[in-house]
Protein backbone atom coordinates (compact mmCIF):
# COMPACT_ATOMS: atom_id res chain seq x y z
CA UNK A 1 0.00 0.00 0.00
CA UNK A 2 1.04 3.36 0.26
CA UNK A 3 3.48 4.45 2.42
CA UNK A 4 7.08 5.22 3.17
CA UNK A 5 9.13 4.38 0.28
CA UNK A 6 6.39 4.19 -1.94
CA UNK A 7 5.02 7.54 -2.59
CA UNK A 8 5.12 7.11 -6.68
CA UNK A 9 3.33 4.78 -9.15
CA UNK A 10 6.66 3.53 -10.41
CA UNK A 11 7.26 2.65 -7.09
CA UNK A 12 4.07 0.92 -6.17
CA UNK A 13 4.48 -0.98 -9.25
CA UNK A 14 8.20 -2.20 -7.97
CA UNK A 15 6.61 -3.54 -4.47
CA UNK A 16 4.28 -5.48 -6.46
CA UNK A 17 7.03 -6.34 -8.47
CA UNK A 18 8.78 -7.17 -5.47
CA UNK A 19 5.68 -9.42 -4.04
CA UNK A 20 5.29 -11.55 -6.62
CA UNK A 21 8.50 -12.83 -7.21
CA UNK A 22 8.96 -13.98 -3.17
CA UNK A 23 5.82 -15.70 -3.89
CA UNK A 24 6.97 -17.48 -7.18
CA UNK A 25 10.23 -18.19 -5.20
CA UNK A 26 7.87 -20.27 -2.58
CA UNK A 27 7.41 -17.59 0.16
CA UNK A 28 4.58 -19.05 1.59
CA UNK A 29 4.68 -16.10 4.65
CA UNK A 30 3.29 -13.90 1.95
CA UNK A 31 -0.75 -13.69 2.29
CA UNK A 32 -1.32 -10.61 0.88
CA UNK A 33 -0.89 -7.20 -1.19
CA UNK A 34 -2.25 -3.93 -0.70
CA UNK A 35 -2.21 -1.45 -3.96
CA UNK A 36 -3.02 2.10 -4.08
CA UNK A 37 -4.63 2.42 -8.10
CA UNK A 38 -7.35 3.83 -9.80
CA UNK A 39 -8.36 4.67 -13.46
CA UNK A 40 -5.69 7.01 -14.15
CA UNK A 41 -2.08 7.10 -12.54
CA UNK A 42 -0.79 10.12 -10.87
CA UNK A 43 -2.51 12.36 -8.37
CA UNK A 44 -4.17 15.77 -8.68
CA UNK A 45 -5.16 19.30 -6.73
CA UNK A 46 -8.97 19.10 -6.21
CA UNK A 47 -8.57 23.47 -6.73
CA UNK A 48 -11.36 25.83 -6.23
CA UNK A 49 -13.52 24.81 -9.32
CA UNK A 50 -14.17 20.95 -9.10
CA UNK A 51 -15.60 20.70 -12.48
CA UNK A 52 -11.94 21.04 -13.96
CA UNK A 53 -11.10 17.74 -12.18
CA UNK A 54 -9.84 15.09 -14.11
CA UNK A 55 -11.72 11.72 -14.37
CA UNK A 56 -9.88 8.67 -12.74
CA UNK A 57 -7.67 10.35 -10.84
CA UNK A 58 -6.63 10.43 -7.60
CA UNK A 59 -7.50 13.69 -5.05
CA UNK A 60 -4.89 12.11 -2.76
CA UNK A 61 -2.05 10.22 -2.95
CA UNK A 62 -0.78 9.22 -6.25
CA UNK A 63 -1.93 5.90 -7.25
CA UNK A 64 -1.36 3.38 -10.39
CA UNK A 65 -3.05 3.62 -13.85
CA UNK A 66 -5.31 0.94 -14.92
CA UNK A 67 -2.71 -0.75 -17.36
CA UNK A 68 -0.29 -0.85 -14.57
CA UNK A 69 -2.43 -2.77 -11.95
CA UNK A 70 -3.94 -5.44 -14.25
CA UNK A 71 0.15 -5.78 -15.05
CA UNK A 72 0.43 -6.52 -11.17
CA UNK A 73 -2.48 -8.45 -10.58
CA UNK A 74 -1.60 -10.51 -13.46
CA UNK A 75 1.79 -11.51 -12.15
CA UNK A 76 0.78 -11.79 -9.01
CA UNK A 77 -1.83 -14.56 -10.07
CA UNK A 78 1.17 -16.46 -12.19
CA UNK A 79 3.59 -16.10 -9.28
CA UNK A 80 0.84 -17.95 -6.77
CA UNK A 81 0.58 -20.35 -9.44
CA UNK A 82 4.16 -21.25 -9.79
CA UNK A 83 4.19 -21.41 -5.70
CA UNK A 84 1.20 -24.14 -5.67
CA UNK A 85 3.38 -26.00 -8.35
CA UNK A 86 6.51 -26.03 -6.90
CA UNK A 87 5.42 -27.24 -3.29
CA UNK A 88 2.92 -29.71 -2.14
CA UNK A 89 -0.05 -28.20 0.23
CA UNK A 90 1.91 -27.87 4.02
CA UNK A 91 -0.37 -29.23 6.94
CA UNK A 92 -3.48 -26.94 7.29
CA UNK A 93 -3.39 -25.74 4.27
CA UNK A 94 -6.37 -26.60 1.73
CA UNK A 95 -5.97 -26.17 -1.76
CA UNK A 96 -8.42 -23.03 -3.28
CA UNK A 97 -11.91 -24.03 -4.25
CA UNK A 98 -13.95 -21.62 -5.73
CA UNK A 99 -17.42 -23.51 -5.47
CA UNK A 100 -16.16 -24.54 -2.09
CA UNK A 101 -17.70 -23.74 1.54
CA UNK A 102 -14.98 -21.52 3.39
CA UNK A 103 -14.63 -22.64 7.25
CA UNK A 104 -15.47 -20.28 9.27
CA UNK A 105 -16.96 -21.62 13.29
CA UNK A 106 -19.02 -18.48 13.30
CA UNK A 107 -20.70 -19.17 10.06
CA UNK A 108 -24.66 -20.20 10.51
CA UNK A 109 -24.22 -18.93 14.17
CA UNK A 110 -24.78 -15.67 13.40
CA UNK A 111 -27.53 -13.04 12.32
CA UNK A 112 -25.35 -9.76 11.35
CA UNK A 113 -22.50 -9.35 9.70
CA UNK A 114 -21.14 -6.67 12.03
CA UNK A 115 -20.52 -6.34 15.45
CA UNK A 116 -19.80 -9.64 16.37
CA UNK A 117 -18.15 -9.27 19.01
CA UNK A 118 -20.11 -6.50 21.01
CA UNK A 119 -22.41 -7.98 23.57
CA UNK A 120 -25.26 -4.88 23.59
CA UNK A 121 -24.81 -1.77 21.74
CA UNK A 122 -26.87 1.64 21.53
CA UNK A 123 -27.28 2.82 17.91
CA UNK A 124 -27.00 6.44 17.23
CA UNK A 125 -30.02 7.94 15.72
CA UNK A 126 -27.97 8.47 12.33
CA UNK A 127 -26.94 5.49 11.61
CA UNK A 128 -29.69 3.39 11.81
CA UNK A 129 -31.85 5.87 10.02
CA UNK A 130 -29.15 5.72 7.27
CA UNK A 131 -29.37 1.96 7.11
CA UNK A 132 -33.04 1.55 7.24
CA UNK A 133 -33.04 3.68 4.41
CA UNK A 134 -30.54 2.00 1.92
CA UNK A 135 -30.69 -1.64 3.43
CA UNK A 136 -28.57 -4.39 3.06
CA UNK A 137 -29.79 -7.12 0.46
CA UNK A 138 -29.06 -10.76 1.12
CA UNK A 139 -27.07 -11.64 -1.62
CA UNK A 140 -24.43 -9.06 -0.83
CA UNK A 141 -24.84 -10.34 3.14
CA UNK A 142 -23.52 -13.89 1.73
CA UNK A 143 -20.91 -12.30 -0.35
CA UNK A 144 -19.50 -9.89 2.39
CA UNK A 145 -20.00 -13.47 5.04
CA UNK A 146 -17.78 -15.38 2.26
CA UNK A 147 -15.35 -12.65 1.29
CA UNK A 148 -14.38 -12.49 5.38
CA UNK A 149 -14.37 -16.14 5.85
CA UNK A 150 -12.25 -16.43 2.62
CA UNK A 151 -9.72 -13.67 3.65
CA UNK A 152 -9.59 -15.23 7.16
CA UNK A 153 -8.17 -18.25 5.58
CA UNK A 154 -5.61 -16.82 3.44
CA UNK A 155 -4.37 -14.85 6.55
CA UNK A 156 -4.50 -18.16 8.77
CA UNK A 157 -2.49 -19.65 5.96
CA UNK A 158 -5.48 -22.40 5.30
CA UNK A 159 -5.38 -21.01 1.58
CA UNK A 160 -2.65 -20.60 -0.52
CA UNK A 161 -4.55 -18.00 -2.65
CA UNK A 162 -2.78 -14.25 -2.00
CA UNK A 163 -5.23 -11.49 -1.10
CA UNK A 164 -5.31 -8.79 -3.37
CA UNK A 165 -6.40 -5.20 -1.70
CA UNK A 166 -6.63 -2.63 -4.60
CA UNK A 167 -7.98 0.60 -5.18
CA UNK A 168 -7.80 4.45 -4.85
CA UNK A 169 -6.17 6.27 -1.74
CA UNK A 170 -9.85 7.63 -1.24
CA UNK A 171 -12.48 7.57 -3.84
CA UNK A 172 -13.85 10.78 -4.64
CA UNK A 173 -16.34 10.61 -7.37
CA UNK A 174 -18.49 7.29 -7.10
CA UNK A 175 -19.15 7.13 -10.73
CA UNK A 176 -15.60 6.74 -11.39
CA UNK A 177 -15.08 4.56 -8.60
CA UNK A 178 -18.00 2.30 -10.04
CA UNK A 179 -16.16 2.31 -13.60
CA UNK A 180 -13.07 1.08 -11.64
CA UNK A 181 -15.02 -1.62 -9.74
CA UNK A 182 -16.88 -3.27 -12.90
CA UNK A 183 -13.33 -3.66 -14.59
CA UNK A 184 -11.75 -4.86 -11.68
CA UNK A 185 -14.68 -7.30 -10.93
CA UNK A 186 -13.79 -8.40 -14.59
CA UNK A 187 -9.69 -9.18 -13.36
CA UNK A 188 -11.00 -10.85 -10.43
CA UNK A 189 -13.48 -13.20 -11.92
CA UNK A 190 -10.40 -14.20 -13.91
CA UNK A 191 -7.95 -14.65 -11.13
CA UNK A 192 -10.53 -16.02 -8.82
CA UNK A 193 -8.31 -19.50 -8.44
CA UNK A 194 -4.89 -17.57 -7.61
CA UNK A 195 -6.12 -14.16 -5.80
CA UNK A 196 -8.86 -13.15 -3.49
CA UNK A 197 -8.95 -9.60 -5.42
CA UNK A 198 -10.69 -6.62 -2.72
CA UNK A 199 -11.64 -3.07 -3.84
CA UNK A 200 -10.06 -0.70 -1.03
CA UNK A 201 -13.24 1.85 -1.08
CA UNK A 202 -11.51 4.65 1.15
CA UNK A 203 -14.21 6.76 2.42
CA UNK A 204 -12.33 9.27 5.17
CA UNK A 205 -8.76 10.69 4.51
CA UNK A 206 -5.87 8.90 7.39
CA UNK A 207 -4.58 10.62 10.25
CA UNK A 208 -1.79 11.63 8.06
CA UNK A 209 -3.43 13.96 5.40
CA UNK A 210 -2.73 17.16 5.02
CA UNK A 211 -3.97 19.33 7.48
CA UNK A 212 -6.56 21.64 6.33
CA UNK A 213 -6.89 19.78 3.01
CA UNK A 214 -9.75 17.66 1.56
CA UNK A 215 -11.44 15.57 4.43
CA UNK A 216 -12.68 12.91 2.49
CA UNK A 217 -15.79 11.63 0.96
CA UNK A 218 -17.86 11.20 3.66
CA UNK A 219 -17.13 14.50 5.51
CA UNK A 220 -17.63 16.45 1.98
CA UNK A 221 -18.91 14.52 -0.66
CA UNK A 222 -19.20 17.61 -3.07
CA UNK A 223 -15.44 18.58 -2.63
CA UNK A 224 -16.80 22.19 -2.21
CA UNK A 225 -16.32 22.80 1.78
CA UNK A 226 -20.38 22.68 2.53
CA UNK A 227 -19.30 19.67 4.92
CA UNK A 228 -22.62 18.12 4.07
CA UNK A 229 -21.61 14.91 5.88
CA UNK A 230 -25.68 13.17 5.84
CA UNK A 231 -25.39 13.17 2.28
CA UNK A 232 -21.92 12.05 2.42
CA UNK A 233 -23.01 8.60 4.86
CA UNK A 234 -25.94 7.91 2.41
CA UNK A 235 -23.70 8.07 -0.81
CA UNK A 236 -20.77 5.83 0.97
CA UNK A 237 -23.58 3.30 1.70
CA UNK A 238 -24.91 4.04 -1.83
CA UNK A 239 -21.43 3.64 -3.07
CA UNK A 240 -20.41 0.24 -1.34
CA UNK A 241 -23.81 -1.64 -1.76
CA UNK A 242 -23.34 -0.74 -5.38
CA UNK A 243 -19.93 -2.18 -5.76
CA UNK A 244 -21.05 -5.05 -3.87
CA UNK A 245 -23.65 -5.95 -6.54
CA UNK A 246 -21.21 -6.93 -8.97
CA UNK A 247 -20.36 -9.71 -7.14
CA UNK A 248 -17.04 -7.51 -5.96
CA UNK A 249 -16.19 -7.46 -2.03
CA UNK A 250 -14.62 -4.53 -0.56
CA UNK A 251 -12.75 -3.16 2.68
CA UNK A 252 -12.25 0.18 4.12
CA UNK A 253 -10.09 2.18 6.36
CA UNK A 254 -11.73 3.41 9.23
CA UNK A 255 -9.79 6.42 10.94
CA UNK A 256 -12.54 6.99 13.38
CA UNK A 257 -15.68 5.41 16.13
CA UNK A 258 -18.66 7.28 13.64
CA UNK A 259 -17.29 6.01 9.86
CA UNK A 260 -18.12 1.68 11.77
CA UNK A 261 -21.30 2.60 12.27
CA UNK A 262 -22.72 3.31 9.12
CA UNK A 263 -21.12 0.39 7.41
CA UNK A 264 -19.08 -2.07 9.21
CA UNK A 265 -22.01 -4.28 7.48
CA UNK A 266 -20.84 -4.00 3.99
CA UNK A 267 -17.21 -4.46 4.29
């Protein structure tokens, strides 16, 4: 991901680079990848008229081009296959199977997908009005179950799939981010045996933005200052479930206690 040492495209690209040939070379401590990318590589100023913004690229950090990732995801997928080739499955670990059941002791215990862990919990007012509003269908409750239970495995080392997290430092304009998600829903599908591919839908800038700068999609989905952060909740929601309907999981950063609440039950 991005991060110290890897503040350019050209260097994201060489991490991944760097990733996928310790895989092909049998590093089986390797579970996963995070890559900062969108549309269009490079970075921009968001400025004082937002209609001069260029489409597909990054607000934020700079992130890879299009080309550039499938290039990475690609030989990430042929370096996990040259791993499973070159070494028999160690103990615990279960060769990938797509149509197969992941194994997960919470699975069919459950009733939510979030909070599992909280025995009672008070919901602000917000929040659930926001989800009552734009609710959560149940085919993208099974995919978000699966897409956890899957990544738990790869982390636990029961897979020998590599997990894939890829997408823009922190979307700004959901119709690009959409355009982005169908094509990478495309690489994933095609992958699906090798990588566990995740869109990284980064709603709130990190602790370490720049101060007084851009505050994220959430806190001002217009880019225009107006803060108008109810209409920024309902168009992450908006955003995610929308993603999630092509059949493509996705994870988030959360850099506060609010950001959870409004949904922890889509990622």
């Amino acid at each position: 991901g991005y991060g110290p040492g890897r503040e350019t495209p050209a260097a994201q690209a060489a991490a991944a680079a760097g990733v996928a040939a310790r895989v092909a070379g049998g590093d089986e401590r390797v579970s996963g990848i995070m890559l900062s990318a969108f549309l269009e590589e490079g970075q921009q100023p968001i400025g004082h008229d937002t209609s001069k913004l260029r489409y597909g690229v990054s607000v934020t950090e700079p992130c890879l081009g299009w080309e550039a990732t499938v290039q990475a995801i690609d030989a990430l997928a042929a370096a996990v296959r040259k791993r499973r080739d070159a070494s028999a499955p160690s103990f615990g670990r279960t060769p990938s199977l797509p149509g197969a059941v992941p194994s997960f002791r919470e699975l069919g215990a459950i009733e939510a997908t979030d909070n599992l862990r909280v025995r009672t919990i008070r919901p602000l007012l917000s929040p659930a009005c926001a989800i009552e509003e734009i609710p959560m269908p149940l085919d993208l409750k099974r995919l978000v179950l699966r897409a956890r239970c899957e990544i738990s495995e790869i982390v636990q080392g029961d897979s020998d799939r590599l997990l894939v997290l890829t997408g823009p430092t922190a979307v700004h304009d959901a119709s690009a981010a959409m355009e982005y998600a169908a094509r990478l829903a495309t690489t994933a599908e095609r992958h699906r045996s090798e990588l566990l591919i995740v869109m990284q839908v980064n709603l709130t800038r990190s602790a370490e933005a720049e101060e007084g700068g851009w505050a994220g999609f959430v806190t001002d989905p217009q880019l225009d200052g107006s803060v108008d952060i109810n209409r920024g909740f309902r168009a992450a929601r908006k955003l995610l479930l929308d993603i999630g309907s092509l059949g493509l999981p996705t994870s988030t950063e959360y850099v506060d206690t609010i950001m959870p609440q409004f949904v922890a039950d889509l990622v």
